[in-house]
Protein backbone atom coordinates (compact mmCIF):
# COMPACT_ATOMS: atom_id res chain seq x y z
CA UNK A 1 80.78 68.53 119.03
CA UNK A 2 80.42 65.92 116.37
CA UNK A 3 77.77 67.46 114.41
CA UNK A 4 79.00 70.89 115.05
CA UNK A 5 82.28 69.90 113.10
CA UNK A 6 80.42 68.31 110.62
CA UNK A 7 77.61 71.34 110.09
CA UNK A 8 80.84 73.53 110.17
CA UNK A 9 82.74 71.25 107.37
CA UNK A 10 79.12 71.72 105.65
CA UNK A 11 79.49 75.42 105.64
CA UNK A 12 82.62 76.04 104.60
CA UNK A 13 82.47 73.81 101.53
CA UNK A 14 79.82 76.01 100.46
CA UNK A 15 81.61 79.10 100.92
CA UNK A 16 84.66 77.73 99.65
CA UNK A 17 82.39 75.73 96.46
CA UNK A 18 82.45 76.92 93.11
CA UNK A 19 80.68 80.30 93.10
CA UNK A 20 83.57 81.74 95.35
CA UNK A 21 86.58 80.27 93.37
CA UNK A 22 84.92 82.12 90.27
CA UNK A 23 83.81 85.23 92.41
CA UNK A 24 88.33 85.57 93.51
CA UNK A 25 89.65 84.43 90.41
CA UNK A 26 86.94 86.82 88.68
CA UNK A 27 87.79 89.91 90.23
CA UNK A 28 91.44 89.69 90.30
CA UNK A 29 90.68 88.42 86.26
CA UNK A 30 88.52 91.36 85.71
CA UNK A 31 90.85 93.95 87.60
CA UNK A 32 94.25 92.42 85.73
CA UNK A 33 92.57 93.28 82.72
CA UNK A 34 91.23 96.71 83.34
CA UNK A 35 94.31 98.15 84.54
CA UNK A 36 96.24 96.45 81.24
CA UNK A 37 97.88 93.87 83.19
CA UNK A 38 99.81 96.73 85.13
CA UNK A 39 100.57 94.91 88.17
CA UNK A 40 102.22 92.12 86.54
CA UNK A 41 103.91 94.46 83.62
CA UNK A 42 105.48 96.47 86.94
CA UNK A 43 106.87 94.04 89.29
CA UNK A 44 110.15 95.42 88.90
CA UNK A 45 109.03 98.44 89.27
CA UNK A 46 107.14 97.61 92.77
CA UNK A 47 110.31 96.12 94.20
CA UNK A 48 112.44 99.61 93.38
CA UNK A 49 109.33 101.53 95.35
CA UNK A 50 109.32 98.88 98.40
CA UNK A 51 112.96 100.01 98.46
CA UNK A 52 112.23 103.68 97.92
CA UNK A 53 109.14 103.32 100.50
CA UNK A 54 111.56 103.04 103.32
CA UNK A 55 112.31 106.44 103.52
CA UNK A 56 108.93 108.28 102.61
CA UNK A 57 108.62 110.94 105.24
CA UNK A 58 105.10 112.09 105.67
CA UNK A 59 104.41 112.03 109.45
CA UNK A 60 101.23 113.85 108.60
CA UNK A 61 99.81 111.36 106.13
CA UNK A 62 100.36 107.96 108.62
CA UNK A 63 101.46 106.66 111.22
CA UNK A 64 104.31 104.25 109.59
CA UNK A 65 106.27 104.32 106.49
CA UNK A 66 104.80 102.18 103.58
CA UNK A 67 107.61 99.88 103.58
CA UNK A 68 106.59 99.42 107.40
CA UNK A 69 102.87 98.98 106.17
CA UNK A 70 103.96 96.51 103.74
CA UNK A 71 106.12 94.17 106.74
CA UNK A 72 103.08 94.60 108.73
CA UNK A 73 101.33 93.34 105.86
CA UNK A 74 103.11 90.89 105.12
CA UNK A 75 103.98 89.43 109.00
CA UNK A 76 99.73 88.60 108.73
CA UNK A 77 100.13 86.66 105.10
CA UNK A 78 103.54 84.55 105.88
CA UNK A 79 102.67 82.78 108.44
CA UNK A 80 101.22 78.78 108.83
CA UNK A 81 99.40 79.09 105.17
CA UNK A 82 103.20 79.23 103.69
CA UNK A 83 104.01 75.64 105.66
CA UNK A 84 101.10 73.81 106.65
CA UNK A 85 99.28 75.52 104.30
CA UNK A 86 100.98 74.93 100.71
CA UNK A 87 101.27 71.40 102.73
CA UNK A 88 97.59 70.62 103.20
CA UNK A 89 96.75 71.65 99.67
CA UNK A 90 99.15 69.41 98.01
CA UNK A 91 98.40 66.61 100.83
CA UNK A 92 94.65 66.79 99.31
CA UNK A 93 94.76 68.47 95.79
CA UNK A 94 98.05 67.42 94.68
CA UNK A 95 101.02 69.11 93.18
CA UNK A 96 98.55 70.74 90.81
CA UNK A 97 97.37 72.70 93.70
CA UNK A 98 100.26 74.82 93.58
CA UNK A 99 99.72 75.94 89.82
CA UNK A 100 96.46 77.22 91.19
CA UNK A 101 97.92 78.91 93.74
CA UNK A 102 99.87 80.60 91.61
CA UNK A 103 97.36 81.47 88.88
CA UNK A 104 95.53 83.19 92.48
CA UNK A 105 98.86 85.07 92.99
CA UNK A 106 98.89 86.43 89.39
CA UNK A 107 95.24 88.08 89.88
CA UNK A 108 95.38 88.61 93.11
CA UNK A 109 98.31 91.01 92.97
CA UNK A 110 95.75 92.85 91.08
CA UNK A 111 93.07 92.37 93.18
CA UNK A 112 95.43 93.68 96.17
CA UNK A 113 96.63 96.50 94.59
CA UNK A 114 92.63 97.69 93.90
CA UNK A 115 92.02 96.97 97.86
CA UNK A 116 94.56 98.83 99.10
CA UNK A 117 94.62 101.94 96.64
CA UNK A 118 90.74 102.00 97.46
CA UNK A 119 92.03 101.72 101.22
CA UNK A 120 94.26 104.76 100.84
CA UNK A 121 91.57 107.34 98.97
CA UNK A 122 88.70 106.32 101.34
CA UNK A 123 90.84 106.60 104.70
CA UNK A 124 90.18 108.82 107.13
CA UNK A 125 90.97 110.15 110.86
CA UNK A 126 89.79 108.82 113.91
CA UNK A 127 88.65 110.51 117.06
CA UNK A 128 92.65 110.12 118.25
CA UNK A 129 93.65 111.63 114.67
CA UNK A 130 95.13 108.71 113.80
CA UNK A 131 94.84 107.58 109.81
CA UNK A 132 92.41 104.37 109.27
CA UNK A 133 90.81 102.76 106.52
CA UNK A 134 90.55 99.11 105.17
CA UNK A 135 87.22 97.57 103.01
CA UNK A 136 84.72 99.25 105.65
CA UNK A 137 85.92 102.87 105.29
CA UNK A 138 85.99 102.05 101.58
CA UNK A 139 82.36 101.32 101.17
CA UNK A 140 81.47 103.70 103.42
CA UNK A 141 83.31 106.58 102.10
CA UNK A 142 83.19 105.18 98.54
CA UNK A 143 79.43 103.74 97.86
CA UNK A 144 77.80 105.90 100.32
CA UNK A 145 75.10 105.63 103.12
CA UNK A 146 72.78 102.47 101.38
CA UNK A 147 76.06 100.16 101.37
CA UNK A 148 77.00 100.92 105.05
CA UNK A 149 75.26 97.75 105.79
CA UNK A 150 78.14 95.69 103.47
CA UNK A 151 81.24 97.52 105.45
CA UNK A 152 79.36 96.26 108.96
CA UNK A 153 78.96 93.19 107.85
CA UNK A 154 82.97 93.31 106.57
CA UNK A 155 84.00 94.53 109.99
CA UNK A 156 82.03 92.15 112.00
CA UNK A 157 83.51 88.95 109.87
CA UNK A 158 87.13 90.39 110.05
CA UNK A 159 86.86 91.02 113.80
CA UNK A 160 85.74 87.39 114.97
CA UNK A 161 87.97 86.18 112.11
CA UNK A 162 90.99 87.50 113.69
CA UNK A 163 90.65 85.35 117.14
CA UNK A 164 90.98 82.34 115.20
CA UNK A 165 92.91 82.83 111.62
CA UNK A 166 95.08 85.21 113.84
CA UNK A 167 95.67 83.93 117.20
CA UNK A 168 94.38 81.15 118.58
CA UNK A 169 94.82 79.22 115.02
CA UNK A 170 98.76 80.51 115.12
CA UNK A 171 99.41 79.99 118.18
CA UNK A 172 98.54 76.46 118.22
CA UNK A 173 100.80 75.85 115.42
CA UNK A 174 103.99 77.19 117.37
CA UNK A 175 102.76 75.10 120.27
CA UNK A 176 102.24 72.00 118.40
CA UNK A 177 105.53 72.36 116.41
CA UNK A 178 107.48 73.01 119.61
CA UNK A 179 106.08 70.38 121.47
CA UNK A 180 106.63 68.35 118.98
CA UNK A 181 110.30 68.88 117.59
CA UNK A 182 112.02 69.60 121.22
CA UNK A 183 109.07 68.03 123.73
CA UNK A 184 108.21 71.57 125.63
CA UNK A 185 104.64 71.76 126.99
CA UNK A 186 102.27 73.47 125.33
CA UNK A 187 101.72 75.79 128.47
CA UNK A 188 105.15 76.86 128.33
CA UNK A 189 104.69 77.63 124.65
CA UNK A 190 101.43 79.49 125.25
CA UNK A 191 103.02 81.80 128.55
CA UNK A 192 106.41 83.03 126.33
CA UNK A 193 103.82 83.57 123.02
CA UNK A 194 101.45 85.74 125.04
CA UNK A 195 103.81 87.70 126.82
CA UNK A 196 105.59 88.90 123.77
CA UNK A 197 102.57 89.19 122.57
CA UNK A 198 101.70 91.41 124.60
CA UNK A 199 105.38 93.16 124.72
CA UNK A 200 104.04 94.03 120.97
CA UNK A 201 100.72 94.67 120.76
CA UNK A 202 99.83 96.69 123.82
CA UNK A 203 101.86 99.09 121.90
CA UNK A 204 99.80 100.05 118.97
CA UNK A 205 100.38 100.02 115.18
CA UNK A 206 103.61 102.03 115.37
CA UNK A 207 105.17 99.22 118.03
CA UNK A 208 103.70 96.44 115.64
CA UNK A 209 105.35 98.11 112.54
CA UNK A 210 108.51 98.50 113.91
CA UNK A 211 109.12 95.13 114.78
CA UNK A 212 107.82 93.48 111.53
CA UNK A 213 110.38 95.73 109.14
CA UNK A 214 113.02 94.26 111.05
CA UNK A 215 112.03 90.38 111.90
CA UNK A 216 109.41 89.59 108.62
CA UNK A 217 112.53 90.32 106.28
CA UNK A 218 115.08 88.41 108.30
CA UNK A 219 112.52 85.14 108.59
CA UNK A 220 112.36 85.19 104.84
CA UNK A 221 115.63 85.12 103.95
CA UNK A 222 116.44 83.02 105.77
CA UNK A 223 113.72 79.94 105.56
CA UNK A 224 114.19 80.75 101.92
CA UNK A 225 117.72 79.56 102.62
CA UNK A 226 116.75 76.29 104.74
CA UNK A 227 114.35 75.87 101.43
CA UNK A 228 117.56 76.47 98.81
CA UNK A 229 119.18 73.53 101.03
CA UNK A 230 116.34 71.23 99.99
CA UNK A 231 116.46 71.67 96.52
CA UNK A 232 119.86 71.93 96.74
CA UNK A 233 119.65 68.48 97.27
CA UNK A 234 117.22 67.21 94.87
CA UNK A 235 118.50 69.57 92.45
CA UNK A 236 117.62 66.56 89.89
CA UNK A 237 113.80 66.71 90.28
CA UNK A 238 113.32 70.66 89.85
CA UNK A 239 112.76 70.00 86.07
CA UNK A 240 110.06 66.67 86.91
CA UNK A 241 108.91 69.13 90.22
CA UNK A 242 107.87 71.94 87.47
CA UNK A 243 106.54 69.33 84.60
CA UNK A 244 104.56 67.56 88.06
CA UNK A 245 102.82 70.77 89.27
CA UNK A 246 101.01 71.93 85.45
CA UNK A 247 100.66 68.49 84.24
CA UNK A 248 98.26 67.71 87.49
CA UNK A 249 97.14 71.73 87.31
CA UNK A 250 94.62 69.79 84.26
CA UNK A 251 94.03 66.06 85.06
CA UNK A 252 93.16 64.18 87.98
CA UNK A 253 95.89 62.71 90.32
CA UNK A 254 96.17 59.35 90.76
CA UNK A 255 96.36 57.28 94.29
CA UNK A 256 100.15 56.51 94.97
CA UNK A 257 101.59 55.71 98.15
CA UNK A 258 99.73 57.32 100.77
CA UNK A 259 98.13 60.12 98.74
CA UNK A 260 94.37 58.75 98.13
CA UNK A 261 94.00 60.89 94.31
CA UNK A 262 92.40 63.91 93.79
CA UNK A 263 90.05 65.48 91.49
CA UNK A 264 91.10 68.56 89.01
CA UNK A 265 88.42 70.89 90.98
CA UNK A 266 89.76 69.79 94.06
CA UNK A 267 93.35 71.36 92.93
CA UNK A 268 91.34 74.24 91.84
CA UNK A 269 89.73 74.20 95.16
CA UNK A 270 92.54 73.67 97.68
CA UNK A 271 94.76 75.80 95.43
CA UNK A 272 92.77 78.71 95.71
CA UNK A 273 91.50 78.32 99.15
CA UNK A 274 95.02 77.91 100.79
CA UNK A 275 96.32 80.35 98.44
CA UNK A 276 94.36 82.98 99.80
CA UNK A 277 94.50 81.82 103.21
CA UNK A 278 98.22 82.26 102.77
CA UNK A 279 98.27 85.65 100.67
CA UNK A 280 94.90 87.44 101.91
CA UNK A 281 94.27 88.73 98.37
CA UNK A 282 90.62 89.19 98.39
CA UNK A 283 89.71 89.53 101.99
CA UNK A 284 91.11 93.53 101.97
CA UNK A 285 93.32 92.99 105.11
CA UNK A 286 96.48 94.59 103.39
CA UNK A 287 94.46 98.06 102.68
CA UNK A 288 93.84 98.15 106.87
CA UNK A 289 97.89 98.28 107.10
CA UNK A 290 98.77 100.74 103.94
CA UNK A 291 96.09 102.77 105.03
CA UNK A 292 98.18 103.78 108.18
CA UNK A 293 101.49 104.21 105.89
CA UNK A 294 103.25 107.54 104.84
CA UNK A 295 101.48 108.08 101.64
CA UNK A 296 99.70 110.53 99.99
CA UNK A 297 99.77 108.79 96.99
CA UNK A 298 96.78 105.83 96.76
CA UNK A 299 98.51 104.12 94.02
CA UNK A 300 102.11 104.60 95.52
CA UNK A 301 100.88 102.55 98.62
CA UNK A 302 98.77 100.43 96.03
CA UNK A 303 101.61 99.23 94.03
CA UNK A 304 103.58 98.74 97.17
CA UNK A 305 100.82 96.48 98.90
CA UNK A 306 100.10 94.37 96.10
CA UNK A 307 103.99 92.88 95.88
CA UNK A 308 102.96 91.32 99.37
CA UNK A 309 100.90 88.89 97.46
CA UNK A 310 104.17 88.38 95.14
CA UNK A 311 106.72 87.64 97.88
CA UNK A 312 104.14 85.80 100.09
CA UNK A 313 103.02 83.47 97.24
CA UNK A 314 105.15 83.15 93.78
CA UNK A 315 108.50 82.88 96.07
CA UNK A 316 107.68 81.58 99.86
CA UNK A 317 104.68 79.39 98.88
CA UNK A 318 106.45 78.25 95.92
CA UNK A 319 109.43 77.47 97.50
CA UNK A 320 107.82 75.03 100.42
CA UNK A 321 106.15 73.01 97.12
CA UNK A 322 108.84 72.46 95.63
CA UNK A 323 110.40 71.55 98.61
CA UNK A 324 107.39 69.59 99.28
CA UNK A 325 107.39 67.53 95.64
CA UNK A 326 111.01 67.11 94.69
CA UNK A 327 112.04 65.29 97.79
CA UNK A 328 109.11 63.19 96.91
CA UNK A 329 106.82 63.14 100.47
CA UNK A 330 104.03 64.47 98.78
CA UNK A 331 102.49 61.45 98.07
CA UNK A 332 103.83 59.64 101.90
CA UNK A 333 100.10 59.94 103.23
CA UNK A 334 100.69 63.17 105.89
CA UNK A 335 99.30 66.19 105.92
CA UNK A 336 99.96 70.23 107.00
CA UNK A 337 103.31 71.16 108.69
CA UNK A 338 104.36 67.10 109.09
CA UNK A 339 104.32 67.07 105.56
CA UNK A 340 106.73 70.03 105.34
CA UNK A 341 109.32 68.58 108.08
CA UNK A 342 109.08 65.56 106.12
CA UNK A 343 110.77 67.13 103.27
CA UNK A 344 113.17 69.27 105.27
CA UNK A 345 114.19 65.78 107.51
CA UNK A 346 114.59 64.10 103.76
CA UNK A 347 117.49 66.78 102.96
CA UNK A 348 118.63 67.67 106.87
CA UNK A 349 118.05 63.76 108.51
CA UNK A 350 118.32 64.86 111.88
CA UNK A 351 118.11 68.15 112.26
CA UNK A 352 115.47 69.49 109.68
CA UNK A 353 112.57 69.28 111.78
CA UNK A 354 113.91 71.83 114.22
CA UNK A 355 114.77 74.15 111.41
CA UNK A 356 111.22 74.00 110.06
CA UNK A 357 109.61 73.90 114.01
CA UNK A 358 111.49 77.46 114.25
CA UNK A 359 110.39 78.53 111.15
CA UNK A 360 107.05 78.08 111.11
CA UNK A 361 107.04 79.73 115.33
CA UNK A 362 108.53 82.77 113.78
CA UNK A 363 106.16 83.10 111.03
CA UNK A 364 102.94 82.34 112.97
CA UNK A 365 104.22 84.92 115.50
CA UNK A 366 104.63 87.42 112.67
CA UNK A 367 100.36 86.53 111.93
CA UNK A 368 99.36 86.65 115.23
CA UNK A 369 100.62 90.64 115.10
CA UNK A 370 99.33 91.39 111.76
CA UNK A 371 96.48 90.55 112.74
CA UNK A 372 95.98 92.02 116.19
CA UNK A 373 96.54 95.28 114.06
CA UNK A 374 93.27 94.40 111.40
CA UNK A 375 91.07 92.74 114.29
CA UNK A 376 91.55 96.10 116.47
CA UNK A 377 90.59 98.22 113.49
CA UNK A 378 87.51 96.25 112.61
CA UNK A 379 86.14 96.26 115.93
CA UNK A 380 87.18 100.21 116.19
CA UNK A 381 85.41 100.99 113.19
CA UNK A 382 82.23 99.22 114.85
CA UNK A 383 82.30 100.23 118.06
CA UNK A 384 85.53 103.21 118.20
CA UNK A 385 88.42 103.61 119.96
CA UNK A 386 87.37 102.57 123.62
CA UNK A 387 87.92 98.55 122.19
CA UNK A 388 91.42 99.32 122.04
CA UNK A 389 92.61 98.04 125.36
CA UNK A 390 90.14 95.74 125.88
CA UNK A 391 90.69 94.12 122.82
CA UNK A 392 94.32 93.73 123.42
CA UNK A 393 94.30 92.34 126.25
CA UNK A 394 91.60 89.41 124.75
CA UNK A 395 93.83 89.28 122.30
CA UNK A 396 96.47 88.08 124.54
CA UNK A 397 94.55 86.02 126.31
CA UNK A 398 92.67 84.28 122.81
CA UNK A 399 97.13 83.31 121.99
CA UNK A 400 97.36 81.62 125.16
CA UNK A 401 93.59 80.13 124.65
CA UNK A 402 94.54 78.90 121.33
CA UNK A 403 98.45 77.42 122.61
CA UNK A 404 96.56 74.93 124.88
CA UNK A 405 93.38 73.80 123.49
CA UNK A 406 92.88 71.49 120.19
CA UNK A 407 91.45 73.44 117.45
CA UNK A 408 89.84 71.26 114.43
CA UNK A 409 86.88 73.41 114.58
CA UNK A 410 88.81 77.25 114.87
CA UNK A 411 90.22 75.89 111.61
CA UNK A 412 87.01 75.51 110.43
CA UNK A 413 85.62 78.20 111.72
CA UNK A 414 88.64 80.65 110.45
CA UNK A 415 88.36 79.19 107.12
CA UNK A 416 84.91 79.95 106.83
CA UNK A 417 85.03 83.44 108.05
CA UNK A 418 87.90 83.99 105.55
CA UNK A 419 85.40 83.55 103.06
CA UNK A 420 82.74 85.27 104.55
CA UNK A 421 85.13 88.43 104.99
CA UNK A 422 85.91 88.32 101.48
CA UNK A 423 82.47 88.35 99.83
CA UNK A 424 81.59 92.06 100.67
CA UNK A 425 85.29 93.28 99.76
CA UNK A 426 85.19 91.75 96.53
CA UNK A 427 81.83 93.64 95.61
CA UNK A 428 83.09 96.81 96.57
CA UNK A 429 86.25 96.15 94.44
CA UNK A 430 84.46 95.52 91.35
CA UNK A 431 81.82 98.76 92.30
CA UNK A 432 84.58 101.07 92.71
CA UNK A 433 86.97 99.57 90.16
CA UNK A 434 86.43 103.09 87.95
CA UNK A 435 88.30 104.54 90.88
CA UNK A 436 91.05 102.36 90.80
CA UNK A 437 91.06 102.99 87.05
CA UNK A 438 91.12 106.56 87.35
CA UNK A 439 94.09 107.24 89.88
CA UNK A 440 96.40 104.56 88.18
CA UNK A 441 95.81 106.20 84.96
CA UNK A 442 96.36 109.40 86.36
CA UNK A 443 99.69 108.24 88.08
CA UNK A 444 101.15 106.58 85.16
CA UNK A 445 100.46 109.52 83.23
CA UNK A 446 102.13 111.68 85.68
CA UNK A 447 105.24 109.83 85.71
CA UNK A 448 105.32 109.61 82.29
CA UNK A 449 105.64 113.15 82.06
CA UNK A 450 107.77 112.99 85.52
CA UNK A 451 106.12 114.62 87.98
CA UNK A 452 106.55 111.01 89.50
């Protein structure tokens, strides 16, 4: 198992090495600046149509409404990556981590908006007449019959991917932080996450929508809150927190306390990696949940999607760094979601850990059925719709797999596939970027002259 975990470790520091960080920041670089900077000049904008998106009625052009889409979306990104994640990166690159997750935020809200406007123009009906799409229907509906090879090879990553970035990894981390903060066996964990797993997912995308538009907004406000508390307290620091985060963004970190230093590329590095663990801009995911929304409108659903990255990163992510660096435990030596009830017990003494144990059970569940929704597509679009079942029900069984057993190498392995998932999307992203170029300055042009 030893050199397994190493050969793995191996791996995914060559997926996750230089050549990737430039392929992610790239494209998102490349899009940002072939659309004008649009996504970032509109973010107002793509707040008032999140709003607006909760009333599109289209029944014959999806399944859910885009607003519904976007929760579903967004119950997959905020999940562990926004605790133990942002935690890990700073525990390794340092506060400067988090300016790099940022910077991956900025282009990838560009990079998501290209995936799931792609998404939306290449979707099509299944043999149940139900609306699909994602990265695979995109190159094959997009780049034609010689790149079918690139949307199988998408599919296949994003369908083992899913048993361990989306359930077994997720439900480990609601079994470890319960056991942890109030004792309960990881069994018990395991049974009650299954079942309502289950209660969920046997139930199809509609089932799965309908319960993120009500619980992923509620869990945001309000760990957003538990977050305000903490720098509530250290309201002192915010200014050192800020100056902290881009001074180390460009120079190494030194060894203090616990924290052993860090290297500028290794910001870069963790930044990027956990950023897009935590966001999923890049690896195409949102454009499998738009592509079942309300819409007939690509860019509509595009501009829609890509404020996912926004909320998940620049305000949740953000918020647990700070957190993370003004009550100072960022340098104390731990590491993932002991790191963030560290600074939630340096503000709460006594009660924080339970706060953040419930938090992060609530997001991972959230994950776990995001991504039941993007593994069942990716194995439909290989094999069709008689996975469906099955796959649910191995689904189920994978959260209660994952709730018992220790999983250093799922990590890993999730990690890895992340990357591996993101490689062919990203191609077909900067192929087909005259398509996204075309609609969005079609739509512009038509609300300009408002027929928008």
């Amino acid at each position: 198992m030893q050199q397994l975990t190493e050969w793995l470790q191996s791996l995914n520091g060559l997926v996750w090495g230089v050549p990737m960080i430039v392929l992610i920041l790239g494209t998102g670089f490349y899009l940002q600046l072939r659309l004008g900077f649009m996504p970032l000049r509109n973010i107002g904008y793509g707040f008032r149509m999140i709003w607006k998106s909760r009333s599109v009625d289209a029944k014959e052009h999806g399944d859910i409404s885009p607003y519904a889409a976007l929760m579903t979306a967004l119950s997959a990104t905020v999940g562990t990556g926004n605790i133990a994640g942002v935690a890990t990166a700073i525990a390794v690159g340092g506060p400067g981590a988090v300016f790099w997750m940022w910077m991956t935020a900025l282009v990838g809200m560009a990079t998501k908006y290209a995936e799931v406007v792609l998404a939306v123009k290449y979707r099509e009906k299944n043999a149940k007449g139900q609306w699909v799409g994602g990265p695979m229907y995109a190159i094959k509906n997009g780049l034609g019959a010689n790149w079918r090879w690139l949307a199988t090879a998408f599919a296949i990553f994003g369908g083992f991917a899913g048993f361990g970035i989306g359930a077994m990894v997720q439900a480990n981390g609601i079994s470890s932080a319960m056991h942890s903060a109030f004792g309960l066996q990881t069994w018990v964990s395991g049974l009650v996450i299954a079942v309502l797993t289950a209660a969920v997912v046997l139930g199809g995308i509609t089932r799965i929508g309908a319960v993120a538009e009500k619980l992923v907004p509620a869990m945001c406000v309000v760990y957003i809150l538990c977050v305000l508390w903490v720098l509530g307290t250290f309201y002192t620091e915010i200014p050192a927190a800020f100056a902290l985060i881009v001074r180390e963004a460009f120079s190494p970190t030194a060894a203090v306390g616990g924290f052993a230093g860090s290297t500028v590329l290794m910001a870069i590095r963790m930044g990027v990696a956990r950023g897009i663990f935590s966001n999923e801009a890049g690896l195409g995911t949102a454009g499998i949940a738009q592509a079942a929304g309300q819409s007939k409108d690509p860019v509509f659903s595009g501009i829609v999607g890509m404020m996912g990255t926004f909320i998940d990163t620049i305000i949740v992510c953000t918020m647990t760094g700070l957190a993370i660096v003004v009550s100072g435990v960022w340098s104390s030596g731990a590491s993932g979601a002991v790191l963030s009830t560290q600074s939630f017990e340096a503000a709460m003494p006594g009660f924080g850990k339970y706060l953040l144990a419930i938090s992060l059970a609530v997001f991972a569940f959230t994950t776990i059925l995001g991504w039941a929704y993007y593994g069942e597509k990716c194995w439909n679009y290989l094999v069709g719709p008689v996975c469906e079942k099955p796959f649910r029900l191995l689904w189920v069984a994978g959260v209660f797999t994952g709730a018992v057993v220790t999983l250093d190498v799922a990590w890993l392995v999730a990690d890895t596939l992340n990357a591996l998932m993101a490689i062919p999307n990203l191609i077909s992203l900067l192929l087909l970027s005259p398509v996204v170029i075309k609609l969005t300055k079609d739509y512009f042009a038509a609300k300009q002259a408002g027929q928008k």
